[in-house]
C-alpha atoms as a PDB file:
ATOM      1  CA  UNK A   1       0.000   0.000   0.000  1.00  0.00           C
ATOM      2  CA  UNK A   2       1.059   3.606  -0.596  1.00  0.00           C
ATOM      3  CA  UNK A   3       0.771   6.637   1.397  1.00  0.00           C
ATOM      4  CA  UNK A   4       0.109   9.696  -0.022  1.00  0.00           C
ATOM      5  CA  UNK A   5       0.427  12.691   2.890  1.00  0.00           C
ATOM      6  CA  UNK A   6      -1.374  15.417   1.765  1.00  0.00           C
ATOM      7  CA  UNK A   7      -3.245  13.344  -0.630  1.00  0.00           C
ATOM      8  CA  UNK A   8      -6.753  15.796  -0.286  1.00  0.00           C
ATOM      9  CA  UNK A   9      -4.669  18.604  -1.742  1.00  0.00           C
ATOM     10  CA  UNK A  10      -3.874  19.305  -5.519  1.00  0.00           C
ATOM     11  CA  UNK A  11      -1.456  17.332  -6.427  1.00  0.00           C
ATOM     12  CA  UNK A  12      -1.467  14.325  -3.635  1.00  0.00           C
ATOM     13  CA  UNK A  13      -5.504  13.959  -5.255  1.00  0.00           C
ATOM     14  CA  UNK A  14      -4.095  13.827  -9.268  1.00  0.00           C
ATOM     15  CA  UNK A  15      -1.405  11.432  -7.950  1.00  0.00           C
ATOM     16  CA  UNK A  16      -3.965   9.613  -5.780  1.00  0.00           C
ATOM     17  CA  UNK A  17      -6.107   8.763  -8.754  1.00  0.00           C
ATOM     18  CA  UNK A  18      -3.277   8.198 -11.278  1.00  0.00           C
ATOM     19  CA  UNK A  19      -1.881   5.306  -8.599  1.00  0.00           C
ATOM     20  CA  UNK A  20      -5.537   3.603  -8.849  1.00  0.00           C
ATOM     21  CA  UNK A  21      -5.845   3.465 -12.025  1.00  0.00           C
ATOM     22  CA  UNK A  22      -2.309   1.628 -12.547  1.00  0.00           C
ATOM     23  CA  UNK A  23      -3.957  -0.666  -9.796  1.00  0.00           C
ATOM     24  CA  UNK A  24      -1.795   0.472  -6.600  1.00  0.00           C
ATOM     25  CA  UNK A  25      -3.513   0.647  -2.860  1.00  0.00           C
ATOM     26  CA  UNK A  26      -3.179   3.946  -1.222  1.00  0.00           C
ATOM     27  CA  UNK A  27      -4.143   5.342   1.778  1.00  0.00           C
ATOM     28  CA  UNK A  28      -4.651   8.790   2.397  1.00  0.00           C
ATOM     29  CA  UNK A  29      -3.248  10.888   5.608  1.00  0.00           C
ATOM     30  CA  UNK A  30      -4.271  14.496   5.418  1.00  0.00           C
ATOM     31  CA  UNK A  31      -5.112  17.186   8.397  1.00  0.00           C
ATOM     32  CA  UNK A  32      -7.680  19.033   5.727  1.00  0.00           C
ATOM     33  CA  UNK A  33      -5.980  22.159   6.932  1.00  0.00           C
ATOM     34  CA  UNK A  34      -6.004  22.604   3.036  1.00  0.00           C
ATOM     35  CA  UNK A  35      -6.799  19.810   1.327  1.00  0.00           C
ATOM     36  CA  UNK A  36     -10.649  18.733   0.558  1.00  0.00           C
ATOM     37  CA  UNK A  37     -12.251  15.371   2.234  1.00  0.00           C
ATOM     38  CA  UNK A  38     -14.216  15.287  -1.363  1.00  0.00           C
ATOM     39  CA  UNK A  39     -10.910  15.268  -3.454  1.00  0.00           C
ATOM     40  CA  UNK A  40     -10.176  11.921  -1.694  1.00  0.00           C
ATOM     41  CA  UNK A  41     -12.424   9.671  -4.973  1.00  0.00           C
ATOM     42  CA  UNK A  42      -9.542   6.726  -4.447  1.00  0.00           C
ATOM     43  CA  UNK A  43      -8.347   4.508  -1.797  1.00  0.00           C
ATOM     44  CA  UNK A  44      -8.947   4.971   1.903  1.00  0.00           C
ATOM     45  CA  UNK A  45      -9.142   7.651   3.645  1.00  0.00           C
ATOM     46  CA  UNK A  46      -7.474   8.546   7.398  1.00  0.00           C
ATOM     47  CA  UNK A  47      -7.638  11.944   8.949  1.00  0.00           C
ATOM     48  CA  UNK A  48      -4.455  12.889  11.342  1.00  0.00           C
ATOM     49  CA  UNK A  49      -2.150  15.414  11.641  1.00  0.00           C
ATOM     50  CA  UNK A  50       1.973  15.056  11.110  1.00  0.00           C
ATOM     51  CA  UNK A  51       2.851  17.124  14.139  1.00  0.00           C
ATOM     52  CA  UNK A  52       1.298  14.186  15.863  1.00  0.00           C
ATOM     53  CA  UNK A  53       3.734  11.206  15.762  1.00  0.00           C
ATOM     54  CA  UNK A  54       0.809   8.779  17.573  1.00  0.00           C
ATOM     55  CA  UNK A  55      -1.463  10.050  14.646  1.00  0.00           C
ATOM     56  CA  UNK A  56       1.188   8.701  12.357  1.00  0.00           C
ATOM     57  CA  UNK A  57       1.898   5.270  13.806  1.00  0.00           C
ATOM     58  CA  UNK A  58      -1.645   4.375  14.071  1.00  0.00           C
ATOM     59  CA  UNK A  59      -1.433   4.572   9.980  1.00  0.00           C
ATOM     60  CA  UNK A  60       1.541   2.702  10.197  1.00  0.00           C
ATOM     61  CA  UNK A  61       0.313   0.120  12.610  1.00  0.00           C
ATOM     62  CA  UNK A  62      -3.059  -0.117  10.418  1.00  0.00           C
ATOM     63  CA  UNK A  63      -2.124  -0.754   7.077  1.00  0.00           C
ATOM     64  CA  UNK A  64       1.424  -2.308   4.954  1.00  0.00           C
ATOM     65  CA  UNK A  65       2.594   0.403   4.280  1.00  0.00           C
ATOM     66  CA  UNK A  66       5.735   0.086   1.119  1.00  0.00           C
ATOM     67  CA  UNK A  67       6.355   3.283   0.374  1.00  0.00           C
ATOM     68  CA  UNK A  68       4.918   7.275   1.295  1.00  0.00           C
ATOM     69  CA  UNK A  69       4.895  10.122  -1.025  1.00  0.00           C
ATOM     70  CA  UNK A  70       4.690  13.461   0.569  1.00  0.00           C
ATOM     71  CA  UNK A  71       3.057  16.442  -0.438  1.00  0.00           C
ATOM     72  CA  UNK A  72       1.444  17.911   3.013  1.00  0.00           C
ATOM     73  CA  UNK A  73       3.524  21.531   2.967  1.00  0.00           C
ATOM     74  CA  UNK A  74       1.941  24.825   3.112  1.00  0.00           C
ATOM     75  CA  UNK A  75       3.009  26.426  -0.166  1.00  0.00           C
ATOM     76  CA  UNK A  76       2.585  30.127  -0.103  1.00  0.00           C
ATOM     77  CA  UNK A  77       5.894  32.258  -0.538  1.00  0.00           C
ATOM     78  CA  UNK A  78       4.418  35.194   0.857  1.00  0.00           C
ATOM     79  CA  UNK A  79       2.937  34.208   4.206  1.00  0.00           C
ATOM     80  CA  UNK A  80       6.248  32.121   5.115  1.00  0.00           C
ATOM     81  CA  UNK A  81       8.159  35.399   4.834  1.00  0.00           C
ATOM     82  CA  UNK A  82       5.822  36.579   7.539  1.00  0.00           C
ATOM     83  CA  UNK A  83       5.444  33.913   9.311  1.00  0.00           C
ATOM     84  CA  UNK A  84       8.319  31.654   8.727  1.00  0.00           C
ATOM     85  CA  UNK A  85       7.889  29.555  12.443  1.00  0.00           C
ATOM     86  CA  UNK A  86       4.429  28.038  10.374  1.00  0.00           C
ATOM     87  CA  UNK A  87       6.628  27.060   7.776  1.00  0.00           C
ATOM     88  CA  UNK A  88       9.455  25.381   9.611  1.00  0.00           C
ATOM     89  CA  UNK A  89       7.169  23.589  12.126  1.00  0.00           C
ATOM     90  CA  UNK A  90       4.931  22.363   9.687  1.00  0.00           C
ATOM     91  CA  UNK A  91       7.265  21.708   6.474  1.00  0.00           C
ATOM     92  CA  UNK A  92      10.660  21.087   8.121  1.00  0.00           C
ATOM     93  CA  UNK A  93       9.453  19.527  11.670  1.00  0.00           C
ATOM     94  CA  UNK A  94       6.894  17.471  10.621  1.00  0.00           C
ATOM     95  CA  UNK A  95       8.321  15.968   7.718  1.00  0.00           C
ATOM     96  CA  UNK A  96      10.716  14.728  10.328  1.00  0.00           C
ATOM     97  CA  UNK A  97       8.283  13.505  12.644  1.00  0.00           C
ATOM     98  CA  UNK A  98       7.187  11.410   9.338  1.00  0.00           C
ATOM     99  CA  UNK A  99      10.359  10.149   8.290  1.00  0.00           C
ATOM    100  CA  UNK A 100      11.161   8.951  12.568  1.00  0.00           C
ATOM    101  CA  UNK A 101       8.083   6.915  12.110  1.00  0.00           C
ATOM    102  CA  UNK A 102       9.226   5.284   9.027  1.00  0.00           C
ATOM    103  CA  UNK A 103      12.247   4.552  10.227  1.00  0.00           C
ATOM    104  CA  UNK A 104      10.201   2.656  13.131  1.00  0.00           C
ATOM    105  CA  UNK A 105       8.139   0.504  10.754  1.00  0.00           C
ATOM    106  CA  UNK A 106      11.553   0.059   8.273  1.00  0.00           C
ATOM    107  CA  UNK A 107       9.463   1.927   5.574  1.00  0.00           C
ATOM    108  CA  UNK A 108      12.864   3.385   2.998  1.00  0.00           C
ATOM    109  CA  UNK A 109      11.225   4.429  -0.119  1.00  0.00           C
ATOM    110  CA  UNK A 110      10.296   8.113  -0.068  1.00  0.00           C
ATOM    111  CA  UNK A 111       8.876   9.934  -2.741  1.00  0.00           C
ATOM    112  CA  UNK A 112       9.352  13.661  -1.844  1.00  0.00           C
ATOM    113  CA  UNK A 113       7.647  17.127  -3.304  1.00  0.00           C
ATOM    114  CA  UNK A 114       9.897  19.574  -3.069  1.00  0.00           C
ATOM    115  CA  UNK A 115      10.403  22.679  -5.266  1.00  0.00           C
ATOM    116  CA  UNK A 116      11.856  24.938  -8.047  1.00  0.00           C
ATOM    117  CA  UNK A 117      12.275  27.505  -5.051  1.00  0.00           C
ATOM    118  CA  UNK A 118      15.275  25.742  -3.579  1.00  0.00           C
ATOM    119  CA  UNK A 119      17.314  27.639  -5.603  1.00  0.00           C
ATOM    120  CA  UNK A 120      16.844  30.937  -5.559  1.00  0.00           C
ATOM    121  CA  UNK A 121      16.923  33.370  -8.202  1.00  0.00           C
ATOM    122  CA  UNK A 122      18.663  31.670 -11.075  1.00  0.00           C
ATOM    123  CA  UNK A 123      22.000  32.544 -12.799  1.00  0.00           C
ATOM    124  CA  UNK A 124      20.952  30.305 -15.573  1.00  0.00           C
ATOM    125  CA  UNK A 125      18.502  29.030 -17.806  1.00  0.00           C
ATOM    126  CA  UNK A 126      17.352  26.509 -17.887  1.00  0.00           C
ATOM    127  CA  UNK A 127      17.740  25.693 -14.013  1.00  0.00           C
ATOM    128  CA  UNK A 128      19.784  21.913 -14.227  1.00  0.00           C
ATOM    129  CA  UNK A 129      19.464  19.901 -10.732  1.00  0.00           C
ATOM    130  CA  UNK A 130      23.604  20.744 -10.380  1.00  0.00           C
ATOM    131  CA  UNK A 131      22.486  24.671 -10.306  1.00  0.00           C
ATOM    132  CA  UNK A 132      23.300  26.271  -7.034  1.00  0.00           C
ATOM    133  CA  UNK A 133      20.865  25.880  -4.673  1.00  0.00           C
ATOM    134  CA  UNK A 134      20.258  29.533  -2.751  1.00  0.00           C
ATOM    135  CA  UNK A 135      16.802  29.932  -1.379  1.00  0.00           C
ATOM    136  CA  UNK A 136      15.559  33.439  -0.722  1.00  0.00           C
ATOM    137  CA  UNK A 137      12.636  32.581   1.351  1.00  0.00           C
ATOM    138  CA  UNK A 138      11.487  30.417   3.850  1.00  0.00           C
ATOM    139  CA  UNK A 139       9.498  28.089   1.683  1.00  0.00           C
ATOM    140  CA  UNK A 140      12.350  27.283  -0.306  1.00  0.00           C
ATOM    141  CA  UNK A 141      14.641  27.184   2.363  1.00  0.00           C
ATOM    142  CA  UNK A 142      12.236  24.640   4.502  1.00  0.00           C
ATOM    143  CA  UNK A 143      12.189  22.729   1.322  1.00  0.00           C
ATOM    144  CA  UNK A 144      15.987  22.745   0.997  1.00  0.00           C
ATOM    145  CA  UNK A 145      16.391  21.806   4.668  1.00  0.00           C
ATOM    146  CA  UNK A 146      14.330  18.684   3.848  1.00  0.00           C
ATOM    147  CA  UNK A 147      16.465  17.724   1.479  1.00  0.00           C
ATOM    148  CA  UNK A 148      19.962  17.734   3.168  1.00  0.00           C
ATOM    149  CA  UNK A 149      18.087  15.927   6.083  1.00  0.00           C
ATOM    150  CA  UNK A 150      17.126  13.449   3.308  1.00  0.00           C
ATOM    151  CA  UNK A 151      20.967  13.235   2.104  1.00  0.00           C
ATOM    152  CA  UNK A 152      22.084  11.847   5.711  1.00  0.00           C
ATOM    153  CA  UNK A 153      19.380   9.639   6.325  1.00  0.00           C
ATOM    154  CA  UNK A 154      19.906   8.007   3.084  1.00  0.00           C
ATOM    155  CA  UNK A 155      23.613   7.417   4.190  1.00  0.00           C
ATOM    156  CA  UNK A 156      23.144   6.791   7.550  1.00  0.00           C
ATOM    157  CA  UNK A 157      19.590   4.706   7.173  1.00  0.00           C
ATOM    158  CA  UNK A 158      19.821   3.243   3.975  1.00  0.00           C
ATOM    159  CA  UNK A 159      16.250   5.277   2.972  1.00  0.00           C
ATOM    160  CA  UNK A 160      15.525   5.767  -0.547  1.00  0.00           C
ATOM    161  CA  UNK A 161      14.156   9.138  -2.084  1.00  0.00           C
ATOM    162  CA  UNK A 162      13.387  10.592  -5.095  1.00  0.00           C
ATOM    163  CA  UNK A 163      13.054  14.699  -4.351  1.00  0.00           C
ATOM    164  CA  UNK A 164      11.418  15.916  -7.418  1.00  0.00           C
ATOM    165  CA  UNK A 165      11.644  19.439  -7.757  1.00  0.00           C
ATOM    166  CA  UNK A 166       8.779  21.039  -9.849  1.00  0.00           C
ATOM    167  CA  UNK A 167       8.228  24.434 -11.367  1.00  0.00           C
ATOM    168  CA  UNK A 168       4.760  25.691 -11.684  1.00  0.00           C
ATOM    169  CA  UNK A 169       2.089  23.364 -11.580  1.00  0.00           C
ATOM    170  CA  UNK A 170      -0.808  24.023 -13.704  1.00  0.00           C
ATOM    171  CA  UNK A 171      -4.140  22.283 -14.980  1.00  0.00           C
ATOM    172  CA  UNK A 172      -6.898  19.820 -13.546  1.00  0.00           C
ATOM    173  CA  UNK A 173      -7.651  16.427 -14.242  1.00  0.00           C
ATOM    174  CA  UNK A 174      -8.833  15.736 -17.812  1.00  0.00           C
ATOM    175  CA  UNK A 175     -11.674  13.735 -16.545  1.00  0.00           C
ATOM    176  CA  UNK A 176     -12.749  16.715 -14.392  1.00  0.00           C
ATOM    177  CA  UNK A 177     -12.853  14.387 -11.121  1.00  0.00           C
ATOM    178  CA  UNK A 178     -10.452  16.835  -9.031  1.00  0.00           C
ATOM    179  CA  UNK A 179      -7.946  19.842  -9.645  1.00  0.00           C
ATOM    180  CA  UNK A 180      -6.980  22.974  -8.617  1.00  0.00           C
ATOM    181  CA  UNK A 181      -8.890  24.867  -5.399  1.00  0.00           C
ATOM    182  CA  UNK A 182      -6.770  26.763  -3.490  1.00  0.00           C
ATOM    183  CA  UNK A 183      -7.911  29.223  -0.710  1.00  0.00           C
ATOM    184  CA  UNK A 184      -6.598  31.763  -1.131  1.00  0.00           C
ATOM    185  CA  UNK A 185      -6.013  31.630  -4.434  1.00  0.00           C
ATOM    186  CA  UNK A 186      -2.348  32.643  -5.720  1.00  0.00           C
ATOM    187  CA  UNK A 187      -1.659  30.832  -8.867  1.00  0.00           C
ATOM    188  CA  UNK A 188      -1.911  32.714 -12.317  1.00  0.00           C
ATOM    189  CA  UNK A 189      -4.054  30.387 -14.550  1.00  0.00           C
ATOM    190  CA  UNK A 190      -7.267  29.985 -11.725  1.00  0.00           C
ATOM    191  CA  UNK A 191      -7.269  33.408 -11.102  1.00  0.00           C
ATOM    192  CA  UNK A 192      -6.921  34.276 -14.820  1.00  0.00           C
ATOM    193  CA  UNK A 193      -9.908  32.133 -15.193  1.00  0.00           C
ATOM    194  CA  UNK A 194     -11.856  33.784 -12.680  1.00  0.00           C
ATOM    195  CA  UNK A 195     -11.197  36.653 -14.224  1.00  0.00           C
ATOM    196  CA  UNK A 196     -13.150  35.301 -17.296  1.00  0.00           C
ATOM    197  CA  UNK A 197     -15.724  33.480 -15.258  1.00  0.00           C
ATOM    198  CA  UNK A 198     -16.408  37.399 -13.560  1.00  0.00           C
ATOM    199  CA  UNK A 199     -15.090  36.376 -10.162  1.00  0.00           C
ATOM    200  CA  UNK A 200     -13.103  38.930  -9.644  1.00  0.00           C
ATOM    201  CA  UNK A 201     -12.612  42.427 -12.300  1.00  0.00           C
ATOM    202  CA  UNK A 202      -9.316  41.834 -13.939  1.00  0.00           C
ATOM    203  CA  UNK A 203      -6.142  39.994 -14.162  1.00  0.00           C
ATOM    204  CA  UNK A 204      -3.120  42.247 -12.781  1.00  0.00           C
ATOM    205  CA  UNK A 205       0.289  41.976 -14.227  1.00  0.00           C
ATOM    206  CA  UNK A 206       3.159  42.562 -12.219  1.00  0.00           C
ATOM    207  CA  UNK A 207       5.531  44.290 -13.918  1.00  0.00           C
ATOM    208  CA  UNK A 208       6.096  44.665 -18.310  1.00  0.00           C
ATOM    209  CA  UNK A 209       9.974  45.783 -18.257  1.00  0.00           C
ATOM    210  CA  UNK A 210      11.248  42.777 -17.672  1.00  0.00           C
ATOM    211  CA  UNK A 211      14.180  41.682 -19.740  1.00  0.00           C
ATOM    212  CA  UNK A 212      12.159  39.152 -21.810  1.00  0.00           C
ATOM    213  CA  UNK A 213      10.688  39.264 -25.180  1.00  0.00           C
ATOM    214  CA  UNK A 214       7.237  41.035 -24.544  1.00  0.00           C
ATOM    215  CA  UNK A 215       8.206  42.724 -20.608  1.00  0.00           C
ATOM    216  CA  UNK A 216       6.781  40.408 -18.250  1.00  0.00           C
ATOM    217  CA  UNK A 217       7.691  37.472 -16.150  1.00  0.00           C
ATOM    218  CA  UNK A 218       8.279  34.184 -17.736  1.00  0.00           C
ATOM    219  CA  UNK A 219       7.475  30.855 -16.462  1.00  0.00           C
ATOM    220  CA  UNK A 220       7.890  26.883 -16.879  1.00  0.00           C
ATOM    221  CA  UNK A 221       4.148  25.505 -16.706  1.00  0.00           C
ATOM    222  CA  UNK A 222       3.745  21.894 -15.805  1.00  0.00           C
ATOM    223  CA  UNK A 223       0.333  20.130 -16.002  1.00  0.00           C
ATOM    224  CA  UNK A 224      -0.806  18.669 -12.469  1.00  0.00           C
ATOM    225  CA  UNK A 225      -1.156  14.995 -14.753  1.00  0.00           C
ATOM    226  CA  UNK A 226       2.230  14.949 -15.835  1.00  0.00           C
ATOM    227  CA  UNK A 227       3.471  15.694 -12.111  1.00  0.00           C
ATOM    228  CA  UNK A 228       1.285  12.497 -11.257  1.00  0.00           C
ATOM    229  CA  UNK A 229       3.217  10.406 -13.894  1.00  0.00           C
ATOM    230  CA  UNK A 230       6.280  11.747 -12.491  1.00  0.00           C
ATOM    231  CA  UNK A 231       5.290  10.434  -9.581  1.00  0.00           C
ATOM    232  CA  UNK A 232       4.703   7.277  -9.810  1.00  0.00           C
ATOM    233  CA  UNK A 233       7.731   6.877 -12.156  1.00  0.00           C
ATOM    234  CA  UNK A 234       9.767   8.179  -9.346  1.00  0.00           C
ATOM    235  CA  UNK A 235       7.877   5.065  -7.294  1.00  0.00           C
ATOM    236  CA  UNK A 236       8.667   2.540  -9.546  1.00  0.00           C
ATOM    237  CA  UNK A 237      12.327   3.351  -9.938  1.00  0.00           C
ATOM    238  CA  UNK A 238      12.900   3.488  -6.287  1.00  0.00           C
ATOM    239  CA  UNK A 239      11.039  -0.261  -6.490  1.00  0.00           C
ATOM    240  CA  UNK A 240      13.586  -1.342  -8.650  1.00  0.00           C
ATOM    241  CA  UNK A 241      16.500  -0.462  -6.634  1.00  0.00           C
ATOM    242  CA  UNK A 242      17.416   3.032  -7.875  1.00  0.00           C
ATOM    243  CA  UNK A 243      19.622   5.088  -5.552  1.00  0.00           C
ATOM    244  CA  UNK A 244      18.114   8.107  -4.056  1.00  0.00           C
ATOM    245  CA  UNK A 245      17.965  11.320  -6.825  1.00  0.00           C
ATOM    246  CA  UNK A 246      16.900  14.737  -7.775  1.00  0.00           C
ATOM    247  CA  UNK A 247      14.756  15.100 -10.625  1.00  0.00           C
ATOM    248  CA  UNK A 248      13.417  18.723 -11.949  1.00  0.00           C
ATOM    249  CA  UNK A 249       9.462  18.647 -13.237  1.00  0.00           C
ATOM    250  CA  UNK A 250       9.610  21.170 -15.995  1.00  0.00           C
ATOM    251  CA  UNK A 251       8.007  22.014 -19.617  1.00  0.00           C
ATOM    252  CA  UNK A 252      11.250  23.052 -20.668  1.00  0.00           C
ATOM    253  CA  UNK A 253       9.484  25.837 -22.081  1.00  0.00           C
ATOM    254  CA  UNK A 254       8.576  29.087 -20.588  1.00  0.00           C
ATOM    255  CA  UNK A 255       5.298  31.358 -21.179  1.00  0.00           C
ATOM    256  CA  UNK A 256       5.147  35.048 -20.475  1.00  0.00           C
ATOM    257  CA  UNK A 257       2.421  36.538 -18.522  1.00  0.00           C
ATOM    258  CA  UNK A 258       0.837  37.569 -21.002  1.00  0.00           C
ATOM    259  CA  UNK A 259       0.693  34.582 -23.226  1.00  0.00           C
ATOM    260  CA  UNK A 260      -0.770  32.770 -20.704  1.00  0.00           C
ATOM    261  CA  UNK A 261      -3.709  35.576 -20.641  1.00  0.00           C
ATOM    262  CA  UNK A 262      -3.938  35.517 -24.482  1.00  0.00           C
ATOM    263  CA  UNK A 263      -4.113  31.618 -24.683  1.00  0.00           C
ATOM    264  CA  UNK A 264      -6.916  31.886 -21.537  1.00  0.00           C
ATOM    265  CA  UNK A 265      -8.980  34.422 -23.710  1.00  0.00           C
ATOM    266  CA  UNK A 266      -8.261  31.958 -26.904  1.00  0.00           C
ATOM    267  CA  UNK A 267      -9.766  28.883 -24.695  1.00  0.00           C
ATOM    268  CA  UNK A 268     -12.387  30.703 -22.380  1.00  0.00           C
ATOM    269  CA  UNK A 269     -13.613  32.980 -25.598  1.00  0.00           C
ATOM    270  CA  UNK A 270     -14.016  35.963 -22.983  1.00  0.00           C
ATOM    271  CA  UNK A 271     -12.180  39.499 -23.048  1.00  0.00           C
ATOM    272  CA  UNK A 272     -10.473  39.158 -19.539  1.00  0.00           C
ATOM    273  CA  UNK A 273      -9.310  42.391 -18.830  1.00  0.00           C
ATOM    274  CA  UNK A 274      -5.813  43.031 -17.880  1.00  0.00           C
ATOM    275  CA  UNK A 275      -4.040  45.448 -15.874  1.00  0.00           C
ATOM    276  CA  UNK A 276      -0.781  46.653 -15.742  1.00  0.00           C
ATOM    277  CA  UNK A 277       0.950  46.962 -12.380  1.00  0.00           C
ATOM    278  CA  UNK A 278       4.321  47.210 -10.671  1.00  0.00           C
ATOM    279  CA  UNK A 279       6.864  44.584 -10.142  1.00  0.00           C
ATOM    280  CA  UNK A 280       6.474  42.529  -7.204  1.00  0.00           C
ATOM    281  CA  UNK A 281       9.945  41.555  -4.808  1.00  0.00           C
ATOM    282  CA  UNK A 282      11.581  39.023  -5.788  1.00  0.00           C
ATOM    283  CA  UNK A 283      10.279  37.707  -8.975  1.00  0.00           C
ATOM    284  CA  UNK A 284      12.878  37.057 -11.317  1.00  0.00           C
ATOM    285  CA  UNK A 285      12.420  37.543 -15.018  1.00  0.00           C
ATOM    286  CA  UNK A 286      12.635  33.579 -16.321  1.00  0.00           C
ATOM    287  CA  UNK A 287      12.285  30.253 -14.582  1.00  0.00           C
ATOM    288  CA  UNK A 288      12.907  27.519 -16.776  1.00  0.00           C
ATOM    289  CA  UNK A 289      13.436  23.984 -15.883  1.00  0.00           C
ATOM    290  CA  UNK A 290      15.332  21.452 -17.322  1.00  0.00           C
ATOM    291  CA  UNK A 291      13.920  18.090 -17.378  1.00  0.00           C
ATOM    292  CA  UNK A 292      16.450  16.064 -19.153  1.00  0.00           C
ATOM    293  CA  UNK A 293      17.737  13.872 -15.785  1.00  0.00           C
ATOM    294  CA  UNK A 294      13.980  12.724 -15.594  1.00  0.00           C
ATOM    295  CA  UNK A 295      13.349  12.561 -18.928  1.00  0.00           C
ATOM    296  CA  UNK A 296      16.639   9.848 -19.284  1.00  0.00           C
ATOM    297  CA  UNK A 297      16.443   8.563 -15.985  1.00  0.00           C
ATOM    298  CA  UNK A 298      12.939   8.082 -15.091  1.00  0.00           C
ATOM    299  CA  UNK A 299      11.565   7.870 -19.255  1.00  0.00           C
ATOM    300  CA  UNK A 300       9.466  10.458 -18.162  1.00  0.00           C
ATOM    301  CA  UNK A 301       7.736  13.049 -20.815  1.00  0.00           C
ATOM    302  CA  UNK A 302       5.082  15.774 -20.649  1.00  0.00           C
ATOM    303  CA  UNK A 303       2.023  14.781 -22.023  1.00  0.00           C
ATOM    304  CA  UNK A 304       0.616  18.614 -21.758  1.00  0.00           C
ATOM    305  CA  UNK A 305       3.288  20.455 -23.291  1.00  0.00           C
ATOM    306  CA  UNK A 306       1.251  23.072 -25.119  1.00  0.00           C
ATOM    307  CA  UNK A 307      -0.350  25.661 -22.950  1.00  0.00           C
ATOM    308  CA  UNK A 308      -3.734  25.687 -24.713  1.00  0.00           C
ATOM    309  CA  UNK A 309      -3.885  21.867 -23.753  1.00  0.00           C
ATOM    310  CA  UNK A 310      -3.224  23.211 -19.887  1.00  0.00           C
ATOM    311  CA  UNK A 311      -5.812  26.016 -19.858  1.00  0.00           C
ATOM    312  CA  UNK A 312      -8.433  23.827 -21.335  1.00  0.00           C
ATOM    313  CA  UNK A 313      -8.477  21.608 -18.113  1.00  0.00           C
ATOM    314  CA  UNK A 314      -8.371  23.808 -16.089  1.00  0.00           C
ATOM    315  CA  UNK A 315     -10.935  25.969 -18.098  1.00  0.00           C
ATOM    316  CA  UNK A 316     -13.171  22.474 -17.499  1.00  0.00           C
ATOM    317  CA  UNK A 317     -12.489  22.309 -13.861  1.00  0.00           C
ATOM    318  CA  UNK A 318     -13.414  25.807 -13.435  1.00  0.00           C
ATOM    319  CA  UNK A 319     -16.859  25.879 -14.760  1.00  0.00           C
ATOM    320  CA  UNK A 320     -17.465  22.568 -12.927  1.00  0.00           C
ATOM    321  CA  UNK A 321     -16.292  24.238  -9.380  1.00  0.00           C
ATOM    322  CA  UNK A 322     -18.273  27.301  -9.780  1.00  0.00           C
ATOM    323  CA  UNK A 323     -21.635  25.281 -10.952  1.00  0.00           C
END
């Protein structure tokens, strides 16, 4: 059986349903701090919290447990530069209090979601997994710390990871079962879209000087489907003896701002309005991911490429949430 923490959020629910249908067992362990009891269509279903190590053997001591994949992190940049102590208890602390009870129950294969944001502002493009890793805020650093931590228990414990590192996920499920539902909501396709649906006025765009080819921010767009594939790729190599790796989750291609507006008003048919705005801190001009270690390593290959193919799911998802 495998355990998917934070498998009621966005991407633990895509991965959730993508291990079902290869015919894997999972069990689910989320607090629903931010994840949604409803997004949980597959497997079984346990409520508990990581900062509670009883909570977490009682899964343990329930169920055969093979292998976990991990995806219960709060996620927002922003709020853990204000309030970095959430961050580090819950991201950092409690993914310790996870791996100390597998360790107990001799659990060693660890699938792990960590993040572009590990290293920092780039010095070039596209980011490779041997680019420095420098992270500027306490996301990424909580992210990083999880990974050294990772390094020595591997050595010392002979536990087995695969930290994949992902850019910015995007999309729903084709099928429309689950996908993206954030509150609040910071990412730039669901808010474009409820820009279109008449949610909310207009689409802002921070900042058009930036040194790329139309003046605002570009970015590597990864469909939520593909992650899941990754996934479970990551799974099945650590299955077959592979040593512990980092893999970047990337298009390989990056999309300004305002592409990814154009293509939304292409797919939605509405005007969306857009309005300029100043830069924000701390958003550099390009993040693009290389994806050629997973793409050798792991034979893993974006399905949803092409940002129309994106938008359309999660143009689909969106009319379905707001019915």
């Amino acid at each position: 059986m495998i355990l998917i923490v934070g498998g009621a959020g966005y991407i633990g629910s895509h991965v959730n349903k993508e291990l079902n249908k290869r015919g894997y067992e999972t069990v689910v362990f989320d607090n629903l701090s931010y994840g949604h009891e409803d997004f949980v269509k597959w497997g079984v279903f346990e409520r508990g919290d990581l900062g509670s190590l009883d909570e977490i053997r009682e899964v343990f001591s329930k169920y055969s447990i093979e292998a976990v994949m991990h995806f219960a992190a709060f996620t927002y940049v922003g709020e853990s530069v204000e309030d970095p102590q959430k961050y580090y208890l819950n991201n950092l602390c409690n993914t310790l209090n996870l791996l100390q009870v597998m360790l107990e129950f001799s659990v060693k294969k660890f699938v792990f979601s960590s993040t572009c944001a590990t290293y920092g502002n780039p010095i070039e493009i596209p980011i490779t997994e041997e680019h420095p890793q420098d992270p500027i805020n306490p996301y990424g650093k909580g992210k990083f710390m999880v990974e050294k931590v990772l390094e020595d228990y591997s050595r010392a414990y002979d536990l087995r990871y695969a930290s994949l590192r992902y850019f910015n996920a995007a999309g729903a499920d084709p099928d429309g079962e689950v996908g993206e539902l954030h509150d609040p909501e910071t990412h730039l396709i669901p808010l474009i879209l409820d820009a279109a649906a008449g949610e909310r006025e207009d689409i802002k765009i921070f900042g058009t000087d930036y040194d790329t080819p139309d003046g605002t921010c570009v970015r590597d767009y990864i469909h939520v489907t593909d992650l899941a594939d990754a996934h479970i790729r990551a799974l099945e190599y650590l299955k077959n003896g592979g040593a512990s790796e980092f893999f970047n989750l990337g298009n390989g291609n990056g999309f300004s701002v305002r592409e990814v507006i154009d293509v939304s008003r292409k797919v939605t048919g509405k005007t969306i309005k857009a309005v300029e705005d100043e830069r924000r801190p701390g958003d550099p001009p390009v993040l693009v991911g290389s994806s050629k270690k997973a793409q050798e390593i792991l034979g893993w290959k974006p399905e949803y490429a092409d940002l129309h193919k994106i938008v359309e799911t999660a143009w689909k998802w969106h009319q379905k949430k707001l019915k």
